[in-house]
Protein backbone atom coordinates (compact mmCIF):
# COMPACT_ATOMS: atom_id res chain seq x y z
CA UNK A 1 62.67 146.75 77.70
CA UNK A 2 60.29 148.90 78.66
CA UNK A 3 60.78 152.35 80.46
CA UNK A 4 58.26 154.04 82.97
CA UNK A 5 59.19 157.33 84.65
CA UNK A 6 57.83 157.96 87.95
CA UNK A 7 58.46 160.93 90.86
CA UNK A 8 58.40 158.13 93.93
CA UNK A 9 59.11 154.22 93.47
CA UNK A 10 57.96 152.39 96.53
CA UNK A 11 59.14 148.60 97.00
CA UNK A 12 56.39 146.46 98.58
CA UNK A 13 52.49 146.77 99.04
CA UNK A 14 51.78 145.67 102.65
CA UNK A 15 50.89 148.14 105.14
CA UNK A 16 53.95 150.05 105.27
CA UNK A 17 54.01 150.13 101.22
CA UNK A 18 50.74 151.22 101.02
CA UNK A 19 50.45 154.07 103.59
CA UNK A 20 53.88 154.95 102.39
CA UNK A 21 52.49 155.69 99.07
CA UNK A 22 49.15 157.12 100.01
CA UNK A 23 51.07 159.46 101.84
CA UNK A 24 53.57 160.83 99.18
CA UNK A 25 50.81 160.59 96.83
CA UNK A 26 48.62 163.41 99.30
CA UNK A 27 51.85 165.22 99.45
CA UNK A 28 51.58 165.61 95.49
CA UNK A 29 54.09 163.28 94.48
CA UNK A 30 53.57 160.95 91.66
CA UNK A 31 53.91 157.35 92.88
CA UNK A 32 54.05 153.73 91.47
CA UNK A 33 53.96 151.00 93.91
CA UNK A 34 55.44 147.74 93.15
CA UNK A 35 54.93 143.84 94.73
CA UNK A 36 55.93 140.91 94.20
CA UNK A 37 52.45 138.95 95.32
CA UNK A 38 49.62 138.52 93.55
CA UNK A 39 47.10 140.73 95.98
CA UNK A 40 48.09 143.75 98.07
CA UNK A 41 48.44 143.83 101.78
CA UNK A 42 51.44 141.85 102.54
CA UNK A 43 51.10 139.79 105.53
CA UNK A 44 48.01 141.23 106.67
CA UNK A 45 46.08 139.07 104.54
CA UNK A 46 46.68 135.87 106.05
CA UNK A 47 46.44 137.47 109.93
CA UNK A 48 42.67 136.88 110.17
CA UNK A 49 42.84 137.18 114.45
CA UNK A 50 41.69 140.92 115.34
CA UNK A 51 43.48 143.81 117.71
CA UNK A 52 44.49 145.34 114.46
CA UNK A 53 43.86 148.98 113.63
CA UNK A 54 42.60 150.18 117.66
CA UNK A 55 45.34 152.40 117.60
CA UNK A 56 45.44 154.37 114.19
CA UNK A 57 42.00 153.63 112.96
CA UNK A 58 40.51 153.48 116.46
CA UNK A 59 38.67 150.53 116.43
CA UNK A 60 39.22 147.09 116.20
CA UNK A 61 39.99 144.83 112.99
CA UNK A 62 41.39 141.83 111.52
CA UNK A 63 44.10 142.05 109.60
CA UNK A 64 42.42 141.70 106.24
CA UNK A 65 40.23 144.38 107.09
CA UNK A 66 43.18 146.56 107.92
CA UNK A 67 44.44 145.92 104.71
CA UNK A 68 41.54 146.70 102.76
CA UNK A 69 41.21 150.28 104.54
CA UNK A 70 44.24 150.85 103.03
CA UNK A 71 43.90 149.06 99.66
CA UNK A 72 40.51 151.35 98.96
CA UNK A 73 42.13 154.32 99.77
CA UNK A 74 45.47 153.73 97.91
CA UNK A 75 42.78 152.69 94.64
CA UNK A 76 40.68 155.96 95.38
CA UNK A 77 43.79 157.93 94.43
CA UNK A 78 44.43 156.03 91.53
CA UNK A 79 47.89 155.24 92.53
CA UNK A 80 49.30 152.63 89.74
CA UNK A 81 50.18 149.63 90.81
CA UNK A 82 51.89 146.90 89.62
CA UNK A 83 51.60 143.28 90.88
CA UNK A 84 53.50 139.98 90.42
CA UNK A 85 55.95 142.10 89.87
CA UNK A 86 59.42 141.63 91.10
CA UNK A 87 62.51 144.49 91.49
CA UNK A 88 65.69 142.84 90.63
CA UNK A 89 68.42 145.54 91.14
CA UNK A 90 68.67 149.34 92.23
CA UNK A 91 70.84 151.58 90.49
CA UNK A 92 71.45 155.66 91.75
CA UNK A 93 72.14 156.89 88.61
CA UNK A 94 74.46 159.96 88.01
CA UNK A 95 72.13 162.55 87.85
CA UNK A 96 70.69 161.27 91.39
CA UNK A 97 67.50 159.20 89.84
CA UNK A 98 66.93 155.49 90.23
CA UNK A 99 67.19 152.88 87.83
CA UNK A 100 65.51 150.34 89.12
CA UNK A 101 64.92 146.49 87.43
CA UNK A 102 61.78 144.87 87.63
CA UNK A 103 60.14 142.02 86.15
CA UNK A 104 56.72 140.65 85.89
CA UNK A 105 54.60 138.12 83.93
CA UNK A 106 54.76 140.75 81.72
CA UNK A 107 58.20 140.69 80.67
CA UNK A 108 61.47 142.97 81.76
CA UNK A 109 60.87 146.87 82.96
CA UNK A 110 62.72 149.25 83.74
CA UNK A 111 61.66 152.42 86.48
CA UNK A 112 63.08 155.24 86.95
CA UNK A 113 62.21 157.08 89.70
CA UNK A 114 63.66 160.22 91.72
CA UNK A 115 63.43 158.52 94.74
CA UNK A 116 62.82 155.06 96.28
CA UNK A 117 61.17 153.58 99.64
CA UNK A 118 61.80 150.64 100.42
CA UNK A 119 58.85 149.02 102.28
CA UNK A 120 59.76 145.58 101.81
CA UNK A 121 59.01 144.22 105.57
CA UNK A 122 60.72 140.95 106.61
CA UNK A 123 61.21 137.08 106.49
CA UNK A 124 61.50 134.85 109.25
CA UNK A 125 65.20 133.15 110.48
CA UNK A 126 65.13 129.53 110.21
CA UNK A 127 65.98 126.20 111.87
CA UNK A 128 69.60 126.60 109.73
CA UNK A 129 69.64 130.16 111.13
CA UNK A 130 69.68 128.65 115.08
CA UNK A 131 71.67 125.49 114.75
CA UNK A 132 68.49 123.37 115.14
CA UNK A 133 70.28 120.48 115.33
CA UNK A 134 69.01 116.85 114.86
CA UNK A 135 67.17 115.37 111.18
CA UNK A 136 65.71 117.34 108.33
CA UNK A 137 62.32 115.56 108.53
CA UNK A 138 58.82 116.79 107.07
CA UNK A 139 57.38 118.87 109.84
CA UNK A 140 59.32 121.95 110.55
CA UNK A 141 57.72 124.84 109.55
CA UNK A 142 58.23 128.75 110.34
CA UNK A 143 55.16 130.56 111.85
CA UNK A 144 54.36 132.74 108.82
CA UNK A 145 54.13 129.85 107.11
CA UNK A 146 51.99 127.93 108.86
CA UNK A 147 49.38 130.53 109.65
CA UNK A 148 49.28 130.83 105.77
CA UNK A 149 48.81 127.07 105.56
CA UNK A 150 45.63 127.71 107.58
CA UNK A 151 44.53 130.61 107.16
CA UNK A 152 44.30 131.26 103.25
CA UNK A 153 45.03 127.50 102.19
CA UNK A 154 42.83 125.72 104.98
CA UNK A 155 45.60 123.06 105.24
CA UNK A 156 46.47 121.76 108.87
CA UNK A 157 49.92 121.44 109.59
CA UNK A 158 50.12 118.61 112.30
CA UNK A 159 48.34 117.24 115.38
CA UNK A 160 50.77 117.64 118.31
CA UNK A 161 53.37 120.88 117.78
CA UNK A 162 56.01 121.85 120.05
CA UNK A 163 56.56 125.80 119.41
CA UNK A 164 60.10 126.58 119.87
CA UNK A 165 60.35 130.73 120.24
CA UNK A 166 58.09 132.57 121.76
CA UNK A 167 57.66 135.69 119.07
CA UNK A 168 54.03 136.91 118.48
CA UNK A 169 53.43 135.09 115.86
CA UNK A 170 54.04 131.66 117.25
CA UNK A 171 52.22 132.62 120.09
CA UNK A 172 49.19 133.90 117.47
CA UNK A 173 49.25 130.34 115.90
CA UNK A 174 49.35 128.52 119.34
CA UNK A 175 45.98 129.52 119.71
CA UNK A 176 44.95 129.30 116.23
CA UNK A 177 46.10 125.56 116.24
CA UNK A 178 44.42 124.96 119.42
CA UNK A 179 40.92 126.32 117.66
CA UNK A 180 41.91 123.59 115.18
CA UNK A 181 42.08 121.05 117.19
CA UNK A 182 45.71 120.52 117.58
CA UNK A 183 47.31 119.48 120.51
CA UNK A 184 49.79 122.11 121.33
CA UNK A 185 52.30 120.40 123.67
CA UNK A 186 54.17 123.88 124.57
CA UNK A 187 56.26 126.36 123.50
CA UNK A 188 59.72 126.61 124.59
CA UNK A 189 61.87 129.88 124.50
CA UNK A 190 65.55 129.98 124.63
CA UNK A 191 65.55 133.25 126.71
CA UNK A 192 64.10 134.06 130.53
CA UNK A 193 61.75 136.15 129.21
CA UNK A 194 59.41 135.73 126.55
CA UNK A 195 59.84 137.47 123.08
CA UNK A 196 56.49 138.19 122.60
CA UNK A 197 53.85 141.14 123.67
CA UNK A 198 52.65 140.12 127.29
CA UNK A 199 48.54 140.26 125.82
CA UNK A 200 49.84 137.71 123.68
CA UNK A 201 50.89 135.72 126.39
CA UNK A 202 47.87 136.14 128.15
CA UNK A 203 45.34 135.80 125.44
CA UNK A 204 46.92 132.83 123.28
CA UNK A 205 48.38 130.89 126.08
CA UNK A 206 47.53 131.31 129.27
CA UNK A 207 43.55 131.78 128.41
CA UNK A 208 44.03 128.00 127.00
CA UNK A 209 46.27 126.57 129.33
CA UNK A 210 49.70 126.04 126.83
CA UNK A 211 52.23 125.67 128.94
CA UNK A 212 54.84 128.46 128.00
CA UNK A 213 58.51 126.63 128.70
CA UNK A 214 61.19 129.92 129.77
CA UNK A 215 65.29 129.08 129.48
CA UNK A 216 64.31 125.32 127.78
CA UNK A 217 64.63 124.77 124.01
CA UNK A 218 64.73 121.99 121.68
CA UNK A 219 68.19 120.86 121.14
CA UNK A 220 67.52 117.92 118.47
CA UNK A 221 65.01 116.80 115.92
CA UNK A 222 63.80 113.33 115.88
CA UNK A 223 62.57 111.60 113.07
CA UNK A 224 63.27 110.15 109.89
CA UNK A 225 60.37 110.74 106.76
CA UNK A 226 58.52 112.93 109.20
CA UNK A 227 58.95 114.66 112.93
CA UNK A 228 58.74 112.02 115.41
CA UNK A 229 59.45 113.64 118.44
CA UNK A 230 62.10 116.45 119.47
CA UNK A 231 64.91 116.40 122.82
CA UNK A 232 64.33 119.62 124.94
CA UNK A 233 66.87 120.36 127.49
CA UNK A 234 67.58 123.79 130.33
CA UNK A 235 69.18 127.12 129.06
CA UNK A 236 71.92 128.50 131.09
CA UNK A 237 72.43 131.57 131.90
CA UNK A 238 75.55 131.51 129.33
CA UNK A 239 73.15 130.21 127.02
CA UNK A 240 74.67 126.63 126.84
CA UNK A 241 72.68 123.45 127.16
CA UNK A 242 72.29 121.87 130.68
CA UNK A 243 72.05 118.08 129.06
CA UNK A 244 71.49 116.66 132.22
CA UNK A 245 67.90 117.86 131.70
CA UNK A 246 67.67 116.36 128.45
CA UNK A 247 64.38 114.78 128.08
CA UNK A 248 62.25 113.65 124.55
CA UNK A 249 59.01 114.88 123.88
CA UNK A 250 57.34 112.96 120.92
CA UNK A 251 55.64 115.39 118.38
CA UNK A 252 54.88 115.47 114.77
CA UNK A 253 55.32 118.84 114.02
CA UNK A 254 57.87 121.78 115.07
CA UNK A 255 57.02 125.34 114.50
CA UNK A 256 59.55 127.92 114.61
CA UNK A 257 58.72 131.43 116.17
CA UNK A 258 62.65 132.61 116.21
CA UNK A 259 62.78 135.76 115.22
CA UNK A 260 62.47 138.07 112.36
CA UNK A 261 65.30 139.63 109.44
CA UNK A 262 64.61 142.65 107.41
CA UNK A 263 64.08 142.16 103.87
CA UNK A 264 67.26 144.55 102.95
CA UNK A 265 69.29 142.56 100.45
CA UNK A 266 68.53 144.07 97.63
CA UNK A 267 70.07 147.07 99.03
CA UNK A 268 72.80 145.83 101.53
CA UNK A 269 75.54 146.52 99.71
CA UNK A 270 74.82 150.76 99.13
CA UNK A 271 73.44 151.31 102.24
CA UNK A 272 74.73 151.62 106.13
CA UNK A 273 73.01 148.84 107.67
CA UNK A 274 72.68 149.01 111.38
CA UNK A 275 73.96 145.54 112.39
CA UNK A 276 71.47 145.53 115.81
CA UNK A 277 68.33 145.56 113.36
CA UNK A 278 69.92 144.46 110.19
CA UNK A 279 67.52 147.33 108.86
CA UNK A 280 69.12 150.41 107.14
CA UNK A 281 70.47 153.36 108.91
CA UNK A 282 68.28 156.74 108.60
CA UNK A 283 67.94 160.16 109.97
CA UNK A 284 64.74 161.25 111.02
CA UNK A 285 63.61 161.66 107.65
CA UNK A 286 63.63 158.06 107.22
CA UNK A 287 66.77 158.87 104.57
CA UNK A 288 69.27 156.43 104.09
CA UNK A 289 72.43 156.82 103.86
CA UNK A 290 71.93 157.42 99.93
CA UNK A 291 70.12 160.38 99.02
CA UNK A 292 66.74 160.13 97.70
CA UNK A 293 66.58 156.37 99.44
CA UNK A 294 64.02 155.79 101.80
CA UNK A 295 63.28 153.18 103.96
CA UNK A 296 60.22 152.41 106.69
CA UNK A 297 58.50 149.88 108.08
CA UNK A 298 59.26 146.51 109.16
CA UNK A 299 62.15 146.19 106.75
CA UNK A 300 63.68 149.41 108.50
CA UNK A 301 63.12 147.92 112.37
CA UNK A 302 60.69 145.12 113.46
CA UNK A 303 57.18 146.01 114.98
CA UNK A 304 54.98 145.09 117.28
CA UNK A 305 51.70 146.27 116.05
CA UNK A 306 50.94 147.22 112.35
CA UNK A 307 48.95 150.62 113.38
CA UNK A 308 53.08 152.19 113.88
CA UNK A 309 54.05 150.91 111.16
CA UNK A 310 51.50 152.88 108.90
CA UNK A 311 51.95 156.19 111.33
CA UNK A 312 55.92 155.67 110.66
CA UNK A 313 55.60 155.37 106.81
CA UNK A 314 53.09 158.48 106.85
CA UNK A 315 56.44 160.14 107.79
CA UNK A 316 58.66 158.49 105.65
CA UNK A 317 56.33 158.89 102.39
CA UNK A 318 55.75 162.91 103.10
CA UNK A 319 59.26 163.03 103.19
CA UNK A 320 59.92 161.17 100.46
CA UNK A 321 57.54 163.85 98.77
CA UNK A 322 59.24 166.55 100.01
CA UNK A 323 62.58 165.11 98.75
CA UNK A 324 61.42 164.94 95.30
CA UNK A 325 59.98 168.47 94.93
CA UNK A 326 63.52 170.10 96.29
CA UNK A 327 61.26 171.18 99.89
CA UNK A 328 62.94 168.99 102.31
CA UNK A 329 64.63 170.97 104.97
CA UNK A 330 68.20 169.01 105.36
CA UNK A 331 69.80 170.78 107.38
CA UNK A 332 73.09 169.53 110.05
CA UNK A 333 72.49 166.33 111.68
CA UNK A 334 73.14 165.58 115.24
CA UNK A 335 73.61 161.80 116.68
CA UNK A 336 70.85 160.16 118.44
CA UNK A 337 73.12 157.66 120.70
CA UNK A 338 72.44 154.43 123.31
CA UNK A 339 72.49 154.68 126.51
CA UNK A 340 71.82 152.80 129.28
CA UNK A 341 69.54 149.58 128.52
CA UNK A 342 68.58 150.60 125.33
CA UNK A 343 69.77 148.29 122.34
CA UNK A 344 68.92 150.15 118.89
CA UNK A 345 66.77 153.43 118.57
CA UNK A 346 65.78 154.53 115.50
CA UNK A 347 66.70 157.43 113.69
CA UNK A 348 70.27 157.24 114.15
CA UNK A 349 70.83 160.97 113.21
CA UNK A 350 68.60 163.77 113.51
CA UNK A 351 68.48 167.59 113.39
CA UNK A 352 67.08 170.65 115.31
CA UNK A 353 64.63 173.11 114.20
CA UNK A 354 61.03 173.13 114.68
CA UNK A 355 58.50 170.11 115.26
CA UNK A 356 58.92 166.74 116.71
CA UNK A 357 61.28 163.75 117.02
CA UNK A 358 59.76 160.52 117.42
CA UNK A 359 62.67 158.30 118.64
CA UNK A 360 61.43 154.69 118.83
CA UNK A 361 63.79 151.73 120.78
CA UNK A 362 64.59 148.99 122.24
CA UNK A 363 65.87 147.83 125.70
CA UNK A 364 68.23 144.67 126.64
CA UNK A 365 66.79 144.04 129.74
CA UNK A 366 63.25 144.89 132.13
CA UNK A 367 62.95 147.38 134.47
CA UNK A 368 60.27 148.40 136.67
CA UNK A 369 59.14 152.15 137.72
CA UNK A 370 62.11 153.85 135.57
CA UNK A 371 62.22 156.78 133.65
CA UNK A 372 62.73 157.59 129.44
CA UNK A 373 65.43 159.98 128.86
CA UNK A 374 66.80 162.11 125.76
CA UNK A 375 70.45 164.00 127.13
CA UNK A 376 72.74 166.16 125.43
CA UNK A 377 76.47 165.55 125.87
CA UNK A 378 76.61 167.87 129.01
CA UNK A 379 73.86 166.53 130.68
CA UNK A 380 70.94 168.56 129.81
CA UNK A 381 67.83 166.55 129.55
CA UNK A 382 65.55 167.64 126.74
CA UNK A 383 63.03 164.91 126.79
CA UNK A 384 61.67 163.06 129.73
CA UNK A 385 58.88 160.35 130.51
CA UNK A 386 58.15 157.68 132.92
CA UNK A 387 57.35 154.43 132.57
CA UNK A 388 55.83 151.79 135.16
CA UNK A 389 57.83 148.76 132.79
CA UNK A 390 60.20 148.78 129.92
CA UNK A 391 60.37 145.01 127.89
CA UNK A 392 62.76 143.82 125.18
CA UNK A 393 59.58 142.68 123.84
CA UNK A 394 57.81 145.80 123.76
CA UNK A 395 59.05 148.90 121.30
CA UNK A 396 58.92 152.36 123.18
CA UNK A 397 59.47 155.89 122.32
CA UNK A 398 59.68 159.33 123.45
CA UNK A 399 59.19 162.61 121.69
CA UNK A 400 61.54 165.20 121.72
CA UNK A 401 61.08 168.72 120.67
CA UNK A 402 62.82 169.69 117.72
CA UNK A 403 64.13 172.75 119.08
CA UNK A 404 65.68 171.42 121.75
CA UNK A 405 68.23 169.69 120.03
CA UNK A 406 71.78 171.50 119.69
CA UNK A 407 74.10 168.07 119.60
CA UNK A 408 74.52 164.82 119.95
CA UNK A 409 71.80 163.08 122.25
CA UNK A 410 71.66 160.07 124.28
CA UNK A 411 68.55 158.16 125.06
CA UNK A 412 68.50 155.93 128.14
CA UNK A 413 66.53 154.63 130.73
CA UNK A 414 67.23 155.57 134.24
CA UNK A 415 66.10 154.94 137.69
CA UNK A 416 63.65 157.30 139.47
């Protein structure tokens, strides 16, 4: 088997990947990145719709040409990369390196690395993963897939699609399947709100007229050798069916927008995983809880837009950098808590000292005219922003200085 010796190891070449390792590379760490595709830039390469890139690059791009911003740059620093190339198993060794198990097309390797980032972003939940209940004919298909079924194969999926979810990317390929030609009966979302950005809303359904279907879902597949048609019925408020509403809506293809799972099994079992956003636990170093184990991206917490995911593995690959040439500061770490309406934040731990904290969440619920808080245990408020509308749709954050941090803190959102 073959051996190769590296400073930093970093698991996947989409966007996070990539400006994870262009970062530790600038930071003078020697890096390898690995992936398992044939071509860099992860998902980015079949997203061909712009409003990429308008808020790290500062202007606007596809998502190809996103990708290939970082691609050149990552190639301009002579990074090695390997491709096709798959990591079977992670192993801390006693002396704190990683042995980590790869193989390729070119047989068995083996890496060994003083630290790893993962960077591995996510997959999508399926109909098994909701109880879609009903027949297993041809014609369910998950978002991702089917914009890559259009977008890099030029294969049409169906002519009249019922969307069930209401996550960006099904609302992305409602309008790319209406360009096609498809009849796009509706899309139905489980929740009273929709799970998507509100521009999404506005550009890829309302701009065409697809009817967007809140508290209704499908509750049964029809069909036999392919979709024929699926049974939609009212959401309570308890989230049970109201099959009094029951009514058929014939279709020939279903596409799933339900939701999204960080890619963290190769890790699960030597890691804290935060069960909210099945994504690792880390302190604001983007540290797991194994030293010398990084993680960033969308495998750490889902995204909206791609532009933080590169800004949050910056961070995570300087640190990663730091980590590796015995210069980063680890010093106590305090809490960073939920409060009130939030439902994850991420980091989970953090400590004081100079610079900025980032802390980026999520809220359960809307609320209108509120304000962003960061509290200590007695009260003191250390961080402090308004906002005219918090979403569970849309991530948020608030920066906190460094300094200001003594203990445990709290971040919540509160009235006026």
């Amino acid at each position: 088997m073959d051996k190769i010796k590296t400073e930093i190891l970093v698991i996947g070449g989409g966007a996070s990947g990539l400006s994870a390792g262009i970062s530790a590379t600038r930071n003078g760490a020697k890096v390898i990145i690995v992936d398992r595709e044939e071509k860099l830039g992860g998902i980015l390469k079949q997203c061909i719709h712009n409003g990429f890139g308008l808020k790290y690059y500062k202007k606007e791009m596809t998502g190809p040409e996103y990708a290939n911003n970082l691609i050149v740059e990552a190639k301009s620093l002579n990074i090695p990369i390997l491709m096709q190339t798959s990591v079977t198993k992670v192993t801390k060794m006693q002396n704190g390196s990683f042995k980590v198990k790869v193989v390729s097309p070119n047989g068995l390797k083996e890496i060994i690395a003083k630290a790893v980032i993962l960077a591995m972003g996510c997959r999508e939940r399926t109909a098994a993963s909701i109880s879609l209940g009903g027949t297993r004919p041809v014609g369910v298909i998950s978002a991702g897939s089917a914009q890559k079924m259009i977008n890099v194969y030029g294969q049409m999926i169906g002519k009249n699609v019922v969307i069930v979810g209401s996550g960006d990317v099904g609302l992305i390929m409602a309008r790319r399947l209406y360009f096609e030609g498809a009849n796009v009966i509706g899309v139905y979302e489980i929740n009273s709100i929709p799970s998507g950005l509100n521009r999404n809303i506005v550009q890829c359904l309302n701009d065409y007229n697809i009817p967007l279907h809140l508290s209704e879902t499908v509750v049964e597949v029809l069909g036999k050798d392919r979709v024929s048609g699926v049974v939609v019925a009212k959401v309570n408020p308890d989230f049970s069916f109201d099959l009094k509403t029951r009514r058929v809506i014939p279709c020939d293809t279903i596409l799933l927008s339900v939701g999204l799972v960080p890619e963290t099994d190769l890790v699960s079992n030597d890691i804290v995983i935060n069960k909210l956003t099945s994504g690792a636990v880390v302190d604001d170093n983007y540290q797991t809880s194994t030293s010398g184990l990084f993680s960033c991206g969308n495998v750490l917490h889902v995204h909206d837009i791609v532009d933080d995911v590169t800004m949050e593995s910056i961070d995570a690959g300087k640190c990663a950098a730091l980590f590796v040439k015995n210069k980063l500061t680890e010093g106590k770490k305090f809490k960073v808590l939920t409060g009130n309406l939030v439902r994850y934040s991420v980091p989970s731990y953090a400590e004081g000292g100079q610079g900025f904290l980032n802390v980026k969440f999520r809220v359960s619920g809307v609320k209108k005219d509120c304000f962003i808080t960061a509290r200590l245990a007695d009260g003191t408020v250390i961080a402090k922003r308004p906002a005219k509308i918090v979403l569970p749709a849309q991530m948020e954050q608030v920066v906190i200085d460094k300094s200001k941090i003594v203990g445990d803190l709290t971040i919540s959102v509160e009235d006026n």
